[in-house]
C-alpha atoms as a PDB file:
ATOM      1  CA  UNK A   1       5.424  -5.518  14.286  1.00  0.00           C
ATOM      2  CA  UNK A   2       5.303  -3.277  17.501  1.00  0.00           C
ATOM      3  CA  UNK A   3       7.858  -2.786  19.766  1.00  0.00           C
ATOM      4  CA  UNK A   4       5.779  -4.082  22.387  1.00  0.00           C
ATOM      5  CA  UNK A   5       4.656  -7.518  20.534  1.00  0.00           C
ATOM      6  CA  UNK A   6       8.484  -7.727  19.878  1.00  0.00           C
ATOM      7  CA  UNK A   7       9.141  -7.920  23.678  1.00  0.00           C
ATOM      8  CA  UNK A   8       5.992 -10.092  24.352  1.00  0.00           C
ATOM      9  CA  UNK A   9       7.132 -12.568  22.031  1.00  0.00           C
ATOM     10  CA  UNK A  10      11.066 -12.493  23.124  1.00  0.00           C
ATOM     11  CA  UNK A  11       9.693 -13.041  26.894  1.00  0.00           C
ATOM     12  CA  UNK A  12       7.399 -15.688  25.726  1.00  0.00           C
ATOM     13  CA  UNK A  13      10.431 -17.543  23.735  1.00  0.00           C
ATOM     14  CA  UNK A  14      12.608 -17.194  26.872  1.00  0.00           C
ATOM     15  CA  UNK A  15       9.834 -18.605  29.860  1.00  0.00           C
ATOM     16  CA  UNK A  16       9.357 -21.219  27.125  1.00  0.00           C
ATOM     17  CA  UNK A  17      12.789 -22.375  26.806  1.00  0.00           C
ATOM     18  CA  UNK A  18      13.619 -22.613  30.184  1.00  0.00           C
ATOM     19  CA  UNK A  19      10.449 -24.964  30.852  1.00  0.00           C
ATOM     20  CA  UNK A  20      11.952 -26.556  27.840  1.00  0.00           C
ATOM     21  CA  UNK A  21       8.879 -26.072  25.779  1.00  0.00           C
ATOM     22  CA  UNK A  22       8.996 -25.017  22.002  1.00  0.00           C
ATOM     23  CA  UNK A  23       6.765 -21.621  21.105  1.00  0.00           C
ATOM     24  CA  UNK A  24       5.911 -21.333  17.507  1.00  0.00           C
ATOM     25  CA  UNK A  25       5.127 -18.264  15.924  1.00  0.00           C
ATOM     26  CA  UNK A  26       1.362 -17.472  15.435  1.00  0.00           C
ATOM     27  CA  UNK A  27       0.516 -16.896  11.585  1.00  0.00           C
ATOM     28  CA  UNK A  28      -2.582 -14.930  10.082  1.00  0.00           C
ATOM     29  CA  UNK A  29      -4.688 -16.792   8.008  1.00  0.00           C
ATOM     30  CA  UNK A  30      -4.478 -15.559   4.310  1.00  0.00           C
ATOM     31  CA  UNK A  31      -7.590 -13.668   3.724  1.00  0.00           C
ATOM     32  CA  UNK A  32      -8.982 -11.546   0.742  1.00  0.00           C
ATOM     33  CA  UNK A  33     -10.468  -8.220   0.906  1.00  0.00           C
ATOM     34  CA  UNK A  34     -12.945  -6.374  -1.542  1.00  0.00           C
ATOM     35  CA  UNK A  35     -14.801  -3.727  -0.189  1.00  0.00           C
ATOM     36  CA  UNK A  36     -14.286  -1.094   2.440  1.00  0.00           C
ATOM     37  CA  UNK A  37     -11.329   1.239   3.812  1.00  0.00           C
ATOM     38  CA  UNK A  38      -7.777  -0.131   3.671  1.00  0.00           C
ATOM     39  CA  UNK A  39      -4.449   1.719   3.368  1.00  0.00           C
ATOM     40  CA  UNK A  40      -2.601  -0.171   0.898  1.00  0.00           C
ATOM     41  CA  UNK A  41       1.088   1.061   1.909  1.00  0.00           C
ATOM     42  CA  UNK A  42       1.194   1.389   5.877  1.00  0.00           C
ATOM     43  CA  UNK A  43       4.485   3.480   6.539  1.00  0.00           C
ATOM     44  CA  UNK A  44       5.807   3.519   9.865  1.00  0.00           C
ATOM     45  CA  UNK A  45       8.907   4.639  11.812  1.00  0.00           C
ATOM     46  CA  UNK A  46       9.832   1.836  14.562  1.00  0.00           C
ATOM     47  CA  UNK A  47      12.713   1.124  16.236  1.00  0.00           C
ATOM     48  CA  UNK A  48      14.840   3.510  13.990  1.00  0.00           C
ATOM     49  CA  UNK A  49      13.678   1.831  10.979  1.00  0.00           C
ATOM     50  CA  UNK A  50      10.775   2.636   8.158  1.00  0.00           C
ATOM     51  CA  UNK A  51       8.396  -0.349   8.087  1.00  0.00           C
ATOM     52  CA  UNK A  52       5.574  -1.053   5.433  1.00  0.00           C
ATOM     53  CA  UNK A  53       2.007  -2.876   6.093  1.00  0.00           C
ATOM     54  CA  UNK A  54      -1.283  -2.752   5.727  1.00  0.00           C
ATOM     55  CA  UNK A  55      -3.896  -1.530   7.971  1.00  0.00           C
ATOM     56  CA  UNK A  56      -7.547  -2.574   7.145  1.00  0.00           C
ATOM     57  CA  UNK A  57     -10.177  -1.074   8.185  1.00  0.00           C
ATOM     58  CA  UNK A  58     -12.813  -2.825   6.346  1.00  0.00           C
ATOM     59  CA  UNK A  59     -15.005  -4.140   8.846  1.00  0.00           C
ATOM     60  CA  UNK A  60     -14.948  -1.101  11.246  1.00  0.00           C
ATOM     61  CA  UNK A  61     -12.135  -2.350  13.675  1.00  0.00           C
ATOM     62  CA  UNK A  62      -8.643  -1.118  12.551  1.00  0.00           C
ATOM     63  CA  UNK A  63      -6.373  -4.326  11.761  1.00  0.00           C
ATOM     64  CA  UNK A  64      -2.543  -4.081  11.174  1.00  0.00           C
ATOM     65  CA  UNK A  65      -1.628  -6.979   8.530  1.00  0.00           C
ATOM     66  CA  UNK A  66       1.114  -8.425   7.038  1.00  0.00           C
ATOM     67  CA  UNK A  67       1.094  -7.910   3.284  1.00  0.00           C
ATOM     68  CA  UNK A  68       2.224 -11.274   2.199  1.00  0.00           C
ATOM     69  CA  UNK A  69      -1.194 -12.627   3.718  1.00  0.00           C
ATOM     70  CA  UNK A  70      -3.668  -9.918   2.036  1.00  0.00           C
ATOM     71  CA  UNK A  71      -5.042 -10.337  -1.267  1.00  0.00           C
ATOM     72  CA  UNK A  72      -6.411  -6.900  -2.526  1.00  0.00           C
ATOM     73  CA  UNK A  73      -9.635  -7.704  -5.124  1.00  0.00           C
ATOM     74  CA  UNK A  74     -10.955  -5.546  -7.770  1.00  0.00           C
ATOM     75  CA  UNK A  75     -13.838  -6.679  -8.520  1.00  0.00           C
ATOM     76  CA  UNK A  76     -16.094  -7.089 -11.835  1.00  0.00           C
ATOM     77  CA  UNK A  77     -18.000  -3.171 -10.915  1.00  0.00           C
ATOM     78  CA  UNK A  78     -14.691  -1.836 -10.782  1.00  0.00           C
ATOM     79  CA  UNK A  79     -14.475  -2.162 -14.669  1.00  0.00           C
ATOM     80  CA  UNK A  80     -15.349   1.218 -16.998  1.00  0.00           C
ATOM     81  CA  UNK A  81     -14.125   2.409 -20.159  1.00  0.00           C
ATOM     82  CA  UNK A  82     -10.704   4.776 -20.482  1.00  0.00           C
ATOM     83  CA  UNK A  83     -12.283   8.378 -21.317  1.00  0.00           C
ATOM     84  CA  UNK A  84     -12.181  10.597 -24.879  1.00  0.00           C
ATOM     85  CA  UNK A  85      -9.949  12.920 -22.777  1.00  0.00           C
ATOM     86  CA  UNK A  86      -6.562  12.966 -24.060  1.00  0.00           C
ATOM     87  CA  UNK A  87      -5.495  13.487 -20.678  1.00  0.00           C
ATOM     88  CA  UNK A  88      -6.427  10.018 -19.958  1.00  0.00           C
ATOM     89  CA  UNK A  89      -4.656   8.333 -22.538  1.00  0.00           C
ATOM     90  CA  UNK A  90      -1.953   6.678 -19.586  1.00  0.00           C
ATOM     91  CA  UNK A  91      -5.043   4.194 -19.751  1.00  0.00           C
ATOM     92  CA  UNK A  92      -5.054   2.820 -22.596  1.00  0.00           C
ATOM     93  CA  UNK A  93      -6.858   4.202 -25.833  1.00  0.00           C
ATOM     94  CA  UNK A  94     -10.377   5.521 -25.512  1.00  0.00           C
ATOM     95  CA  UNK A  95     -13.112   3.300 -24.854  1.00  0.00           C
ATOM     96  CA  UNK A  96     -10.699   0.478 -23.504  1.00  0.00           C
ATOM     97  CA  UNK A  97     -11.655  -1.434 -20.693  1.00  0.00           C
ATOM     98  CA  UNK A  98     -10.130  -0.409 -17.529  1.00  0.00           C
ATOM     99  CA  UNK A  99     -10.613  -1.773 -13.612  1.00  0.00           C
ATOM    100  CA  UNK A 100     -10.352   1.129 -11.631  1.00  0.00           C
ATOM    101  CA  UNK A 101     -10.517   1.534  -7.378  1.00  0.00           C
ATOM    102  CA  UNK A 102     -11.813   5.208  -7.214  1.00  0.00           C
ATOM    103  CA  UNK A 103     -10.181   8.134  -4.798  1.00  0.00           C
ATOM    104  CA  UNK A 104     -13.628   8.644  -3.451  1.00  0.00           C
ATOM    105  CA  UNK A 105     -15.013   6.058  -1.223  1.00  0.00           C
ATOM    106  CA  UNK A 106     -17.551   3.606  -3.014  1.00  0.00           C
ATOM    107  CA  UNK A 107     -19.221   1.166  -0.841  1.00  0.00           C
ATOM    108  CA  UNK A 108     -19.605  -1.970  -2.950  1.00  0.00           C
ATOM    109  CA  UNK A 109     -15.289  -1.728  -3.642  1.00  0.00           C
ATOM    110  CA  UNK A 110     -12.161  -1.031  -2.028  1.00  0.00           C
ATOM    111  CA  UNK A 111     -11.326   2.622  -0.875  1.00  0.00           C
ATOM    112  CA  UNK A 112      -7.808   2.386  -1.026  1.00  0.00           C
ATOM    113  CA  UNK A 113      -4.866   4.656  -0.364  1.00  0.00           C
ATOM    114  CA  UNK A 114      -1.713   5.036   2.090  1.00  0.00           C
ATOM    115  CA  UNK A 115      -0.884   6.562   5.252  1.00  0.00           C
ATOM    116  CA  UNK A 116       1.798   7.475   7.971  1.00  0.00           C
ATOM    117  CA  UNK A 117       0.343   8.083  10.412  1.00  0.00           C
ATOM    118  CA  UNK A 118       3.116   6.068  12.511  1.00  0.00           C
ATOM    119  CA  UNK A 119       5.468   8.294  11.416  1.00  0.00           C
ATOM    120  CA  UNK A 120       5.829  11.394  14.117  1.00  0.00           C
ATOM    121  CA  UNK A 121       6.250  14.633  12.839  1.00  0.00           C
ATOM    122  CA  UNK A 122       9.730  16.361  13.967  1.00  0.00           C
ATOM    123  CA  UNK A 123      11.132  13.024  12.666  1.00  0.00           C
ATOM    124  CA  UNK A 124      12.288  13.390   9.273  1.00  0.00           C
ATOM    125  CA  UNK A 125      13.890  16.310   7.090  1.00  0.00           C
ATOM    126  CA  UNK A 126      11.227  18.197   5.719  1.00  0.00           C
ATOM    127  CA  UNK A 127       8.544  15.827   7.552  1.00  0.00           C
ATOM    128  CA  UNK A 128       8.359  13.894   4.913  1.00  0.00           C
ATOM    129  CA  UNK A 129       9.741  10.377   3.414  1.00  0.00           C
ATOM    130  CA  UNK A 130       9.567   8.714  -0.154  1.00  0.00           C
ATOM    131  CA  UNK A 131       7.321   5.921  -1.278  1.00  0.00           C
ATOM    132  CA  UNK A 132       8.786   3.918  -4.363  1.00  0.00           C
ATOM    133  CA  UNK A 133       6.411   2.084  -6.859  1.00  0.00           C
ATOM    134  CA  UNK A 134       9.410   0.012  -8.144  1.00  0.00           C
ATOM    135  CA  UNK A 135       8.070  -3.211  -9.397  1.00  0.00           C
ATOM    136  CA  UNK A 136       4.979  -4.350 -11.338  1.00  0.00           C
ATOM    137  CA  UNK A 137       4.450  -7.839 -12.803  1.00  0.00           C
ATOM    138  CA  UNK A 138       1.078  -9.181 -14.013  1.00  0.00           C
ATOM    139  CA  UNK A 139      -0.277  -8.765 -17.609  1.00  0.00           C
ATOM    140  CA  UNK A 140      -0.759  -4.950 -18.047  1.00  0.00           C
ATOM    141  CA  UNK A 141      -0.169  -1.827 -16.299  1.00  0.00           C
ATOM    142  CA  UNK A 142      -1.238   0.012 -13.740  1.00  0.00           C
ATOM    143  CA  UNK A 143      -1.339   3.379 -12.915  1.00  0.00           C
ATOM    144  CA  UNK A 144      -2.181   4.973  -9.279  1.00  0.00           C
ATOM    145  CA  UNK A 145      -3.235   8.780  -9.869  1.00  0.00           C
ATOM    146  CA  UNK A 146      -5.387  11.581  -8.450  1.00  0.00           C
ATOM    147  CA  UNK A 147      -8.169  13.893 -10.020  1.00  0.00           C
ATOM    148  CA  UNK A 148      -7.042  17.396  -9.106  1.00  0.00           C
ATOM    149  CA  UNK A 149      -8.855  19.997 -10.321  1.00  0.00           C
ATOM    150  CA  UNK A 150     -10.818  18.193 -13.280  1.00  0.00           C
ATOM    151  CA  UNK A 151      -7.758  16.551 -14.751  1.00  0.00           C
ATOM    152  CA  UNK A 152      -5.472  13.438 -13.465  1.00  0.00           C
ATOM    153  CA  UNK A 153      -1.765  13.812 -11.457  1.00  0.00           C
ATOM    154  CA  UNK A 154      -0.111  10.553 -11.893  1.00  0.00           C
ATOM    155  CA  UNK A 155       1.692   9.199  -8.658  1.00  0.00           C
ATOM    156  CA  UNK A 156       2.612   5.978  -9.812  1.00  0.00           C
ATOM    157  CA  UNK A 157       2.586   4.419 -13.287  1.00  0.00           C
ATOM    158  CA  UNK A 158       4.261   1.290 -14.651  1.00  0.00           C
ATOM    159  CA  UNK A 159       3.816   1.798 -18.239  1.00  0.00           C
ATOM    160  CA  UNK A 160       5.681   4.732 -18.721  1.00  0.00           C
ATOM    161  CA  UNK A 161       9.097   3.376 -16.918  1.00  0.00           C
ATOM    162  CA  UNK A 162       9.897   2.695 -13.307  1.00  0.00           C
ATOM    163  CA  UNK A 163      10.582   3.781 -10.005  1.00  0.00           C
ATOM    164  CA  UNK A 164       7.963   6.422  -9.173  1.00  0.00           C
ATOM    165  CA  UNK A 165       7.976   7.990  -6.316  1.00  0.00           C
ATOM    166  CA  UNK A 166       5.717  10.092  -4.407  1.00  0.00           C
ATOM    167  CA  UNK A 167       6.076  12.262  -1.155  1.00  0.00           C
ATOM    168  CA  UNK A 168       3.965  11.425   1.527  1.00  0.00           C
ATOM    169  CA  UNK A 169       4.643  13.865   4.791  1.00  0.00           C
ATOM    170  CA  UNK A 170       4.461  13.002   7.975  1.00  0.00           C
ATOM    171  CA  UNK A 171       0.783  11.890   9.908  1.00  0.00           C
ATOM    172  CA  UNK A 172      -0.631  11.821   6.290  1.00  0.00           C
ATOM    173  CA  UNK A 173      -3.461   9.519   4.993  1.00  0.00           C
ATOM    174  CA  UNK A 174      -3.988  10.059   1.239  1.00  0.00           C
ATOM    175  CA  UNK A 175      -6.805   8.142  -1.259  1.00  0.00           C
ATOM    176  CA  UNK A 176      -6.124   8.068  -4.502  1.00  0.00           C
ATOM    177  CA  UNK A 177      -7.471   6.425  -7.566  1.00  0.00           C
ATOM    178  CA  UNK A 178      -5.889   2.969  -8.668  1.00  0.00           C
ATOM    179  CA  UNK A 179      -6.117   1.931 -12.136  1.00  0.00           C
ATOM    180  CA  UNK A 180      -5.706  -1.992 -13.319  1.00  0.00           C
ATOM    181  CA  UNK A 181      -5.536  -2.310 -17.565  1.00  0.00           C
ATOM    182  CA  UNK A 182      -6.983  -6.166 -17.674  1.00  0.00           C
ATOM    183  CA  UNK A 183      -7.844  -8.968 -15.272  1.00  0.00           C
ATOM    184  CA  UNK A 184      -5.795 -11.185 -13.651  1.00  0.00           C
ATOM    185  CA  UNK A 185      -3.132 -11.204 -10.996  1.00  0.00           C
ATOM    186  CA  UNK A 186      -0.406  -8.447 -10.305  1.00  0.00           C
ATOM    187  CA  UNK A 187       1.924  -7.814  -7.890  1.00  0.00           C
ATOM    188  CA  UNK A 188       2.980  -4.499  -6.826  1.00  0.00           C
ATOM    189  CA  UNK A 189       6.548  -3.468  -4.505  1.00  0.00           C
ATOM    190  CA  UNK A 190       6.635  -0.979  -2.498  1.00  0.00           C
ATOM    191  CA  UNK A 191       9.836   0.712  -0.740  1.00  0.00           C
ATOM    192  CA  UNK A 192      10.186   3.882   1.211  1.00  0.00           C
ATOM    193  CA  UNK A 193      13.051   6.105   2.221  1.00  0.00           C
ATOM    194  CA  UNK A 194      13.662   8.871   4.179  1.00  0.00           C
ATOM    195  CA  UNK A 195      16.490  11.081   6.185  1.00  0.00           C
ATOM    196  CA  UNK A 196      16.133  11.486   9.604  1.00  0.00           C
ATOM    197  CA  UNK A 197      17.441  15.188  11.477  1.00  0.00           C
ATOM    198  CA  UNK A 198      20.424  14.318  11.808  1.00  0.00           C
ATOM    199  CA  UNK A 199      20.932  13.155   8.420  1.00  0.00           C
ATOM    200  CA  UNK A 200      21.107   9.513   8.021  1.00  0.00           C
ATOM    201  CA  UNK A 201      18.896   7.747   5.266  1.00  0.00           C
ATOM    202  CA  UNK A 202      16.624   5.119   6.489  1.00  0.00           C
ATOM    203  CA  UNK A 203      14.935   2.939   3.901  1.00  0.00           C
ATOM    204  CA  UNK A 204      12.028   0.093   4.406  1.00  0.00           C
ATOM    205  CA  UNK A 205      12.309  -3.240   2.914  1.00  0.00           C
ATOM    206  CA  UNK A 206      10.828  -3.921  -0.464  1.00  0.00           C
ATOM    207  CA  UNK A 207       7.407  -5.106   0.051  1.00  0.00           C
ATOM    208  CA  UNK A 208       4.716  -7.023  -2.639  1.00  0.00           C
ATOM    209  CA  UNK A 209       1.293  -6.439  -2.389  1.00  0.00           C
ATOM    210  CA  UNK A 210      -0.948  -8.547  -4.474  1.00  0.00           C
ATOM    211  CA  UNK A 211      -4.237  -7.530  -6.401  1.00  0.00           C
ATOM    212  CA  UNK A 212      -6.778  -9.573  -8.501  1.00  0.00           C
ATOM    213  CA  UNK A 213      -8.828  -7.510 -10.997  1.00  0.00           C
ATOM    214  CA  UNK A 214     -11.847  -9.149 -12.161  1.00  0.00           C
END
């Protein structure tokens, strides 16, 4: 949440108490997205903290969202088959089905990836902080990896142990390929970290963000 909702709310909270009114707080409907432009992890630096969200953009107009109202779909044209090439084989074994969310954009699914751009440059030691895959439950794993050069860099991947971690600098936005090994539900937590200039580690909270494949 901004600093500037923060205030908006805290003035709201105090004009309503001294009218002796009670203010509830406003909660987003939970909503499902499927297609279109969304950075899965959100970083940003606020108030001397790292905070994760989401920021959808899948109908054109940027929206910052809570996680724990978002559910991410894969849908059934995200499914192909785990390639011949060896270098594939964190998939599964050749010619396995697998639900994949590709690093380029395709229109009829989700083009999904992460950013900071909320977190200035100048901030952190090498401008730079640490996003932690360090949770997966659902029934099989899932890997998050790019195609570099012909050939796949894993970022994240739950069935060869976890945490993983990634660097992500600064301003960056970054799509990548996400890769689902059956249908159903999963639930993925995120955490980042970082030291600031002067040398004090920050860290987010952990945050779930919830797919359905299928």
């Amino acid at each position: 949440m901004s600093t500037a909702m923060t205030r908006a709310l805290l003035f709201t909270g105090a004009l309503a108490a001294s009218l002796g009114l009670t203010v509830t707080s406003a909660q987003a409907a939970p909503i499902t997205l499927s297609e279109g432009h969304v950075d899965v992890v959100d970083i940003a630096y606020e108030d001397g903290g790292l905070e994760l969200g989401l920021h959808d953009e899948t109908t054109g107009t940027p929206i910052e969202r809570d996680p724990a109202d978002v559910t991410l779909r894969v849908k059934p044209e995200a499914e192909t088959v785990v390639p011949s090439n060896p270098a594939y084989s964190f998939l599964g074994s050749p010619g396995d089905p697998v639900w994949i969310l590709p690093q380029t954009n395709n229109p009829d699914l989700l083009y999904a990836g992460w950013a900071a751009h909320e977190v200035p440059a100048g901030v952190f030691q090498g401008d730079s902080v640490t996003l932690r895959l360090t949770a997966v439950s659902g029934p099989a794993d899932v890997s998050v990896y790019d195609i570099s050069g012909g050939a796949p860099v894993k970022q994240f991947d739950s069935g060869d142990g976890l945490p993983d971690a990634v660097n992500v600098e600064a301003e960056a936005h970054h799509h990548t390929n996400w890769a689902f090994e059956a249908e159903g539900d999963y639930t993925l937590t995120f955490r980042a970290t970082g030291t600031l200039a002067d040398g004090t580690t920050v860290s987010s909270e952990p945050v779930d963000y919830h797919f359905t494949v299928g």
